[in-house]
C-alpha atoms as a PDB file:
ATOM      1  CA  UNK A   1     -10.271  18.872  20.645  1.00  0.00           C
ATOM      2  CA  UNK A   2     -13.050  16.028  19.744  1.00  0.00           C
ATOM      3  CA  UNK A   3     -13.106  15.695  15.625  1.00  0.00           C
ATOM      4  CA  UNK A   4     -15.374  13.911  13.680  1.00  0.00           C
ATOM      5  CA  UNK A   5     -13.440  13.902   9.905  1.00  0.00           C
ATOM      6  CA  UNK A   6     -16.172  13.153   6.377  1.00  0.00           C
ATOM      7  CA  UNK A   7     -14.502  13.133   3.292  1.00  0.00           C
ATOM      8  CA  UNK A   8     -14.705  10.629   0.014  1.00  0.00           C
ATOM      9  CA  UNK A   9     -12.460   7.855  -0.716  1.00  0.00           C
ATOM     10  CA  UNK A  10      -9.858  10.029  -2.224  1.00  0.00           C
ATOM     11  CA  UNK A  11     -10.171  13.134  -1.051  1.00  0.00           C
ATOM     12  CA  UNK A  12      -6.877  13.242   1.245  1.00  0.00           C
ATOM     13  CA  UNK A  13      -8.948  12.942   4.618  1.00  0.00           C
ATOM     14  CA  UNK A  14      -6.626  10.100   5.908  1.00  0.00           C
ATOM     15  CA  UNK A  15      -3.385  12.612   4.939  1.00  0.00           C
ATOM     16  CA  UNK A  16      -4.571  15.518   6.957  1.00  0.00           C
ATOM     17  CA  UNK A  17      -6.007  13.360  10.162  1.00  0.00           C
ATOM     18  CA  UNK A  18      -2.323  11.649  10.638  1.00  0.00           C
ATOM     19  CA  UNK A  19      -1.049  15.577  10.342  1.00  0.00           C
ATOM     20  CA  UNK A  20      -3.284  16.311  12.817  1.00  0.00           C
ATOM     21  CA  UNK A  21      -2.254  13.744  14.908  1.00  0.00           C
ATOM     22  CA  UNK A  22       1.252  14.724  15.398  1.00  0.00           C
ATOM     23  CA  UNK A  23       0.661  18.157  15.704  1.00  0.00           C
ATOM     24  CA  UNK A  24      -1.814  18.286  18.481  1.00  0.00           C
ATOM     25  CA  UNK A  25      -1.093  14.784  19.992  1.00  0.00           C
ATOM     26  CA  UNK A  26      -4.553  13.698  19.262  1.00  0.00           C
ATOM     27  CA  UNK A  27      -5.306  10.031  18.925  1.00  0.00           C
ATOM     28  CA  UNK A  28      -6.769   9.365  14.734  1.00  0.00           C
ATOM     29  CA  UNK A  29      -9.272   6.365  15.043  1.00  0.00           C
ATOM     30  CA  UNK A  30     -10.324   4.516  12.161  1.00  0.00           C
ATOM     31  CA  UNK A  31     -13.471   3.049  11.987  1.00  0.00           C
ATOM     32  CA  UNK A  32     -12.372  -0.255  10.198  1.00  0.00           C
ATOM     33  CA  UNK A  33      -9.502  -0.419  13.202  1.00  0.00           C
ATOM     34  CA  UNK A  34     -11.852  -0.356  16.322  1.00  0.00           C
ATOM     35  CA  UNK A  35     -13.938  -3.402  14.973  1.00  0.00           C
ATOM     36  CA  UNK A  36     -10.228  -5.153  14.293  1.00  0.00           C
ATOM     37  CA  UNK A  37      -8.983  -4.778  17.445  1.00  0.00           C
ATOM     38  CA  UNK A  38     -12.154  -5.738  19.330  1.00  0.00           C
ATOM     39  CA  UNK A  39     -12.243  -8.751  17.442  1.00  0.00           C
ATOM     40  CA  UNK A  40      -8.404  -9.412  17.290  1.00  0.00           C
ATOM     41  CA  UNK A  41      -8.930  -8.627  21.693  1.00  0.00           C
ATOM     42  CA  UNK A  42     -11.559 -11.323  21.758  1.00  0.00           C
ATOM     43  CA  UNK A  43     -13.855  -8.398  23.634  1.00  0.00           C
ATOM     44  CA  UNK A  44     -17.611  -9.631  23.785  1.00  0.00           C
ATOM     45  CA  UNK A  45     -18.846  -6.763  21.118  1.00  0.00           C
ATOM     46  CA  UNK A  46     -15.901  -8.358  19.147  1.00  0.00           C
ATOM     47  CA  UNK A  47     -17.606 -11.401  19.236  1.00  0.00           C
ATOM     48  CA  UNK A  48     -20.968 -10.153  18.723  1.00  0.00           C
ATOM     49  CA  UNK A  49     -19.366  -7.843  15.549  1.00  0.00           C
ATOM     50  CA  UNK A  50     -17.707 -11.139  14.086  1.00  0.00           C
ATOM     51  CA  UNK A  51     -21.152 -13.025  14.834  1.00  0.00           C
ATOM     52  CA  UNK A  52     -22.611 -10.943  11.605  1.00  0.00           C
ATOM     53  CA  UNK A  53     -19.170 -10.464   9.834  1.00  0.00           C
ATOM     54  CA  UNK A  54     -19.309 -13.608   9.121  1.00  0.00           C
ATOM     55  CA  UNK A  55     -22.186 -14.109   7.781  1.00  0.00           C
ATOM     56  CA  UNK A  56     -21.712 -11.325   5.721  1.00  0.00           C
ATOM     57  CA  UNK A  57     -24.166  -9.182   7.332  1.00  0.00           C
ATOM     58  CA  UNK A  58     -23.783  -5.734   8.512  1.00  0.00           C
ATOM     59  CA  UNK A  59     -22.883  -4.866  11.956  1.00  0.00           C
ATOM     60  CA  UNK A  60     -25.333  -3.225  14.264  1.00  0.00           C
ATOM     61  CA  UNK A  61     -25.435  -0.144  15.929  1.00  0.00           C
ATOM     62  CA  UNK A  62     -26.067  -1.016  19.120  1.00  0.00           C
ATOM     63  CA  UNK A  63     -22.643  -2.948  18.556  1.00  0.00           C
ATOM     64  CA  UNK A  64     -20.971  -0.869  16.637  1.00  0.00           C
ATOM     65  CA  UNK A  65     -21.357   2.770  18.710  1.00  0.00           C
ATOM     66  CA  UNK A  66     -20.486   1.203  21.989  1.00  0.00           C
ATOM     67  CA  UNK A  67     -17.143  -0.132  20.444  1.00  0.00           C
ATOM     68  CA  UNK A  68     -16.518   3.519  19.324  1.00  0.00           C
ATOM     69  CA  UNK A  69     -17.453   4.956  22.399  1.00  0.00           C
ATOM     70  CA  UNK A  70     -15.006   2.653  24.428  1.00  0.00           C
ATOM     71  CA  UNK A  71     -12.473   3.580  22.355  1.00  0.00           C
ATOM     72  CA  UNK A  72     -13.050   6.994  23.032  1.00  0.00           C
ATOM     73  CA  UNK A  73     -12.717   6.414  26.307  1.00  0.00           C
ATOM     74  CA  UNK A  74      -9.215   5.036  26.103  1.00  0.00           C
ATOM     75  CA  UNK A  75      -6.106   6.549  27.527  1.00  0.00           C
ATOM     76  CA  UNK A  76      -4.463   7.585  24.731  1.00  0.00           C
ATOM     77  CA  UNK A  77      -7.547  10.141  23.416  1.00  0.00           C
ATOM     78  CA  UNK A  78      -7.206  12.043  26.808  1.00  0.00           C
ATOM     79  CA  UNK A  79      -5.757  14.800  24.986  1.00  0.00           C
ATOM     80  CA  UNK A  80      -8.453  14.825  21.915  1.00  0.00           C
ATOM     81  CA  UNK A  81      -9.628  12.374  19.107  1.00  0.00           C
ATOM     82  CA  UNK A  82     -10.585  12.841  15.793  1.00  0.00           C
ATOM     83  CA  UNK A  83     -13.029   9.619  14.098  1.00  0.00           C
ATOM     84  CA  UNK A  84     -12.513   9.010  11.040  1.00  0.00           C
ATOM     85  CA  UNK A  85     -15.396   6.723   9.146  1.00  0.00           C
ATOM     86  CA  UNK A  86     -18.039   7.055  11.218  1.00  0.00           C
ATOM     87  CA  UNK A  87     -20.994   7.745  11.195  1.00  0.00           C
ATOM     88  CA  UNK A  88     -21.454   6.770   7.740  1.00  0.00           C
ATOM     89  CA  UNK A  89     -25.549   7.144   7.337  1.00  0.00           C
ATOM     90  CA  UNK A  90     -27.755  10.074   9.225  1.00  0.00           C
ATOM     91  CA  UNK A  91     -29.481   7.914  11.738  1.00  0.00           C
ATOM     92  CA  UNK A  92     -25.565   6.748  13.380  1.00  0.00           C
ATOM     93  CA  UNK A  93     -25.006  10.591  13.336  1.00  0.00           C
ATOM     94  CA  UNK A  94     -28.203  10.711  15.391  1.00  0.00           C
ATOM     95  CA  UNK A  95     -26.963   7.790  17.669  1.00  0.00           C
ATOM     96  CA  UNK A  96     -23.483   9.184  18.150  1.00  0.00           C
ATOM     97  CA  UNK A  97     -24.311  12.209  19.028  1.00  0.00           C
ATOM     98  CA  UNK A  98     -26.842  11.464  21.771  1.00  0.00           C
ATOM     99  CA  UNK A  99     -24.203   8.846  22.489  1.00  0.00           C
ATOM    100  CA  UNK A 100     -21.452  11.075  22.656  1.00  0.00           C
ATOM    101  CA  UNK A 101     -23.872  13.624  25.285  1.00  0.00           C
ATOM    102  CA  UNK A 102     -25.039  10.640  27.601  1.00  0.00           C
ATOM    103  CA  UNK A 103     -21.526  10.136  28.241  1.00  0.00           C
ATOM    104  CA  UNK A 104     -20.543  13.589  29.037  1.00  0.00           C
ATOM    105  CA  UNK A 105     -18.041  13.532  25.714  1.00  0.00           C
ATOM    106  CA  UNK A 106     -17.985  16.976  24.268  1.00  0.00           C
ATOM    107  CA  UNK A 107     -17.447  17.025  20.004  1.00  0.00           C
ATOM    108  CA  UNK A 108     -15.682  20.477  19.458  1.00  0.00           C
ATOM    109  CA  UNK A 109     -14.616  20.140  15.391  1.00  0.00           C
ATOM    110  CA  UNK A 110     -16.195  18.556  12.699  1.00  0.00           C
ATOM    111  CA  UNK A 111     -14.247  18.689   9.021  1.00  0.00           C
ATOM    112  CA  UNK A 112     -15.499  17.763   5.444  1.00  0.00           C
ATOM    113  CA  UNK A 113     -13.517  17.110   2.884  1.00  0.00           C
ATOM    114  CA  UNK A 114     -15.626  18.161  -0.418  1.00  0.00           C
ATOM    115  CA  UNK A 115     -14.410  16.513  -4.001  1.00  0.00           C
ATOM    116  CA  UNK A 116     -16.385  16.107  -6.851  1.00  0.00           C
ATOM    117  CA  UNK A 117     -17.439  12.399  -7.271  1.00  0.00           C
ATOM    118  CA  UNK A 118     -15.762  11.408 -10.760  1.00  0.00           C
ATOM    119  CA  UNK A 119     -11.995  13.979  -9.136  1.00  0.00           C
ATOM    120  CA  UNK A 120     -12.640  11.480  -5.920  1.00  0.00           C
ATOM    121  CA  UNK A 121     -13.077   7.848  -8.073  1.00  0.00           C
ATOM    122  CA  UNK A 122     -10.164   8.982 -10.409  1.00  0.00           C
ATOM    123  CA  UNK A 123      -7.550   9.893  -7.446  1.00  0.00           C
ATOM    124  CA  UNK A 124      -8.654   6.399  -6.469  1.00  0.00           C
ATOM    125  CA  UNK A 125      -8.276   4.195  -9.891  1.00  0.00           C
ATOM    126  CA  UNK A 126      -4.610   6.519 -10.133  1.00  0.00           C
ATOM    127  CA  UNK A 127      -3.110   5.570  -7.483  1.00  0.00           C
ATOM    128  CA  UNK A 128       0.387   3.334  -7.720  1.00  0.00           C
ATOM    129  CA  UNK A 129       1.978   1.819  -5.162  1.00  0.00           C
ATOM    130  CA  UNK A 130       6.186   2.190  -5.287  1.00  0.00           C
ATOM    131  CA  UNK A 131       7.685  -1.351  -4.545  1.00  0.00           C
ATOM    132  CA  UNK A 132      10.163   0.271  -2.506  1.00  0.00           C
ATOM    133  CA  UNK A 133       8.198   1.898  -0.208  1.00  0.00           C
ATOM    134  CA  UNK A 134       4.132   2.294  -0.211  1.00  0.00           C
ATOM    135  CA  UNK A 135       4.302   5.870   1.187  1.00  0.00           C
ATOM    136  CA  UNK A 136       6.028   7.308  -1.747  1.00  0.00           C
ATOM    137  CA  UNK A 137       3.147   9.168  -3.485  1.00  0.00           C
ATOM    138  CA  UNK A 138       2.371   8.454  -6.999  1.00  0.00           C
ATOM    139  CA  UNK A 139      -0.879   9.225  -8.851  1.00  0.00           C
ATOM    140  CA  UNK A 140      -1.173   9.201 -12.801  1.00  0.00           C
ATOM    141  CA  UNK A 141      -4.155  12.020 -12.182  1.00  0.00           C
ATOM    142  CA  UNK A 142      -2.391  14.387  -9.932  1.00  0.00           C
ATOM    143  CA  UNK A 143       0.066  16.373 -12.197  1.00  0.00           C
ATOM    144  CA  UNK A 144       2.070  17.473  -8.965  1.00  0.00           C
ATOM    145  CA  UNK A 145       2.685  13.478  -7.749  1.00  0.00           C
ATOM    146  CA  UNK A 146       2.666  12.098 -11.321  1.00  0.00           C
ATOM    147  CA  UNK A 147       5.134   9.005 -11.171  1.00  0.00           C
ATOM    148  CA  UNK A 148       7.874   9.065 -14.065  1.00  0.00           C
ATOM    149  CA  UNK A 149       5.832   6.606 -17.189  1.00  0.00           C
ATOM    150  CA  UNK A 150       5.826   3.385 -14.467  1.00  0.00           C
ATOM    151  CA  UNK A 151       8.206   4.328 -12.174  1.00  0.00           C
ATOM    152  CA  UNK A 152       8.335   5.831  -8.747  1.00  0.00           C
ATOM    153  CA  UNK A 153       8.781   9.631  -9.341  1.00  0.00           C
ATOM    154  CA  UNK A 154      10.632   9.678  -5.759  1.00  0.00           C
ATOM    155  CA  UNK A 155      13.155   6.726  -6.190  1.00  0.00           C
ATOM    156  CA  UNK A 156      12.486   5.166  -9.536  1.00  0.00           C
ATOM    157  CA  UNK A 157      11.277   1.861  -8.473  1.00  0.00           C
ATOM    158  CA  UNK A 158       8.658  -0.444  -9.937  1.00  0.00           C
ATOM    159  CA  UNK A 159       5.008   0.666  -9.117  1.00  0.00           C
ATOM    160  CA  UNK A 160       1.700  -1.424  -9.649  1.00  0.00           C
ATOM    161  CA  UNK A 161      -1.601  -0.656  -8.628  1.00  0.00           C
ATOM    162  CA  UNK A 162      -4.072  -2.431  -6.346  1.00  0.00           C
ATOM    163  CA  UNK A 163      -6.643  -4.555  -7.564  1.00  0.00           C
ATOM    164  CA  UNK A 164      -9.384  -2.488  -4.987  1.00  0.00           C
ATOM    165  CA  UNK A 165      -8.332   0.548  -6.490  1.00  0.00           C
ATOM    166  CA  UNK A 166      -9.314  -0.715  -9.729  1.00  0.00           C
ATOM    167  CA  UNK A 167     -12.574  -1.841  -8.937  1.00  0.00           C
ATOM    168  CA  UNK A 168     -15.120   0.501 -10.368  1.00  0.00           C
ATOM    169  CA  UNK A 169     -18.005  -1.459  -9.118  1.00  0.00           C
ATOM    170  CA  UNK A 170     -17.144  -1.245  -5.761  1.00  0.00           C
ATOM    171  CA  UNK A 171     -15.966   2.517  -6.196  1.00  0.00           C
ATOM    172  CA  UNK A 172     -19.044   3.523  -7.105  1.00  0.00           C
ATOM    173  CA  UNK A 173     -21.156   1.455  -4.590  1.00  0.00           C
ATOM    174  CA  UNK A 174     -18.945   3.119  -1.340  1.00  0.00           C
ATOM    175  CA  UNK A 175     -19.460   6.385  -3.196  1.00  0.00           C
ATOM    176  CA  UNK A 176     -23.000   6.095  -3.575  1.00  0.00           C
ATOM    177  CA  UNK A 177     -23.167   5.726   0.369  1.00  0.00           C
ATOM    178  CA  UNK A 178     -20.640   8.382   0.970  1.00  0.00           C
ATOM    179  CA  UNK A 179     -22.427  11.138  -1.460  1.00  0.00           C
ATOM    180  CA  UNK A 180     -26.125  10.302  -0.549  1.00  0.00           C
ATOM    181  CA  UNK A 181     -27.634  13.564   0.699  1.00  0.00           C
ATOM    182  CA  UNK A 182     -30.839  12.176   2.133  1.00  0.00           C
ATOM    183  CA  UNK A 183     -29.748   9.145   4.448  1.00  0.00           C
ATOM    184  CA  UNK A 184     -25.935   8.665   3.438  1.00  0.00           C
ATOM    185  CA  UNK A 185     -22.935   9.899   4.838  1.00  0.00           C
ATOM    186  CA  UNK A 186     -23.327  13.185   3.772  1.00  0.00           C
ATOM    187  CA  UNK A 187     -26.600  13.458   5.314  1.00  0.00           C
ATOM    188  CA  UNK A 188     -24.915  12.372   8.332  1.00  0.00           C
ATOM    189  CA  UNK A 189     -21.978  15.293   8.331  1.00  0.00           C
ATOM    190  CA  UNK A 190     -25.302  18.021   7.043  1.00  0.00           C
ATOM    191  CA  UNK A 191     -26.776  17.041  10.789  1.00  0.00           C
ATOM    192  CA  UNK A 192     -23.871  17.557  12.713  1.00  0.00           C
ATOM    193  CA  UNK A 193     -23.775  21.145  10.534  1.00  0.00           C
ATOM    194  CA  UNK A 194     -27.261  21.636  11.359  1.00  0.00           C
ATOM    195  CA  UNK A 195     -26.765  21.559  15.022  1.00  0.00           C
ATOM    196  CA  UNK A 196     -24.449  24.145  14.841  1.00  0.00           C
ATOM    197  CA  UNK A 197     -27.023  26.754  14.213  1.00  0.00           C
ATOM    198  CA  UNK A 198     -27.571  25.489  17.689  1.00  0.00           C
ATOM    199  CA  UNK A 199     -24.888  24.908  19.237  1.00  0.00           C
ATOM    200  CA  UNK A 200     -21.954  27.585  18.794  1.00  0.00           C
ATOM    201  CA  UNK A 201     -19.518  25.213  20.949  1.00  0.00           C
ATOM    202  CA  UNK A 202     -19.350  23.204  17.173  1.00  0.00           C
ATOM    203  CA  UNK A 203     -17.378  24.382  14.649  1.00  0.00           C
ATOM    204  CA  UNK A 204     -17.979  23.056  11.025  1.00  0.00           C
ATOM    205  CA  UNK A 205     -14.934  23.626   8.790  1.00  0.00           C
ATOM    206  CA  UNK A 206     -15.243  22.578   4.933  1.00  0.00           C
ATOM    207  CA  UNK A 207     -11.823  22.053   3.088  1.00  0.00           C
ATOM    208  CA  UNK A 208     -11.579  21.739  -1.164  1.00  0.00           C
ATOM    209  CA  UNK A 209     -10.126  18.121  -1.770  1.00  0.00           C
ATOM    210  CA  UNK A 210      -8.886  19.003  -4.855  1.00  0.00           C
ATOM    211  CA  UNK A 211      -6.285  21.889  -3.700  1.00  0.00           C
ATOM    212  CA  UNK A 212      -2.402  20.716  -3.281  1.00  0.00           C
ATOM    213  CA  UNK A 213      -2.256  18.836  -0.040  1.00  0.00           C
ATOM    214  CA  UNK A 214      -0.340  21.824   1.892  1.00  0.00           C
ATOM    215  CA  UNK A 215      -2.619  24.506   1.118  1.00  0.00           C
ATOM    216  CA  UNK A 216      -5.206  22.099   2.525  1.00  0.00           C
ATOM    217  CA  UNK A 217      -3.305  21.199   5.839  1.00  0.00           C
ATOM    218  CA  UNK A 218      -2.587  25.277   5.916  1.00  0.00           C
ATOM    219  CA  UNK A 219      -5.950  25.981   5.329  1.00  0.00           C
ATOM    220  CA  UNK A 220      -7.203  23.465   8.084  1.00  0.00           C
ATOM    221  CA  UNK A 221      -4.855  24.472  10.590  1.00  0.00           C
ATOM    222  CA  UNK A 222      -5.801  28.359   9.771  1.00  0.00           C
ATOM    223  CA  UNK A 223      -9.501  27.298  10.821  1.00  0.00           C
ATOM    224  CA  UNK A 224      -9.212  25.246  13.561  1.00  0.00           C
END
């Protein structure tokens, strides 16, 4: 299976795409990851990629889909992928998908996430990282993960929160991206649900964010 994953900052999207991973031995690419490693491997779209890096600039498509597509390509997505982060406007949707055709790669699943904006900023802004161990889950707005006053509800340690989380202005700017209808990524996952009125080989599965994270995994596995 060939996933493409949309979801807010917040909504759990990163959760369920490592539990998909180990269940179906699927590899779960990150969009920020394939432009570190192809600059980290020196490739020449790494190069190009750090050329407007930086200088602060945005990377170009023509850069940027190649470097997805060749890590598509790579051994360990034989078995599936799912791409998480990209496309993040309509007109990479567009790109990918003819893209993804020219070279004969077939998308089978593609998954939103939907939270309401202000549910998606506040998981954000409560999250509190466990000096013992970052995985521990602690978030002052989810009653279920709740840490104990300021410590770690699974082992008691110290827990501070990081200084990105905290940043409302630059919450609200990646949100504003993520929840534009018209040319944001939203608009990108509503074309790739438009073409399945086409195309019945696509399957479109919407999840609620804001139910417990195992109902959602159940839920997601039930559909897929």
């Amino acid at each position: 299976m060939n996933i493409l994953f949309f979801g807010p900052n917040g909504s759990g999207k990163g959760t369920q795409g490592a539990i998909l991973k180990d269940k179906f031995n699927i590899a779960h690419i990150e969009s920020g990851g394939i432009f570190r490693e192809n600059i980290k491997g020196g490739t020449e779209l790494g190069k190009k990629a750090k050329a407007y890096i930086d200088k602060g600039d945005l990377v170009p498509d023509e850069i940027t889909i190649p470097m997805v597509l060749d890590r598509l390509k790579k051994d360990d997505c034989k078995n599936g992928w799912l791409l998480d982060g990209f496309p993040r406007n309509k007109v990479q949707a567009e790109k990918l998908h003819a893209s993804l055709e020219e070279a004969g790669m077939k998308l089978t699943y593609v998954i939103e996430m939907i939270l309401d904006r202000q549910v998606a900023k506040n998981r954000i802004m409560g999250r509190r990282l466990c000096e013992n161990d970052n995985n521990h889950p602690n978030n002052i707005f989810i009653d279920a993960i709740k840490p104990d006053g300021d410590k770690c509800r699974v082992c008691g340690g110290a827990l501070s929160a990081r200084d990105d989380d905290q940043d409302e202005t630059a919450i609200d700017k990646r949100h504003s991206i993520y929840y534009d209808t018209d040319t944001g990524t939203l608009a990108a996952a509503y074309y790739f649900k438009n073409l399945t009125a086409k195309d019945d080989t696509i399957k479109y599965i919407t999840l609620t964010g804001e139910a417990p994270l195992k109902d959602v995994t159940d839920e997601l596995l039930s559909k897929l």
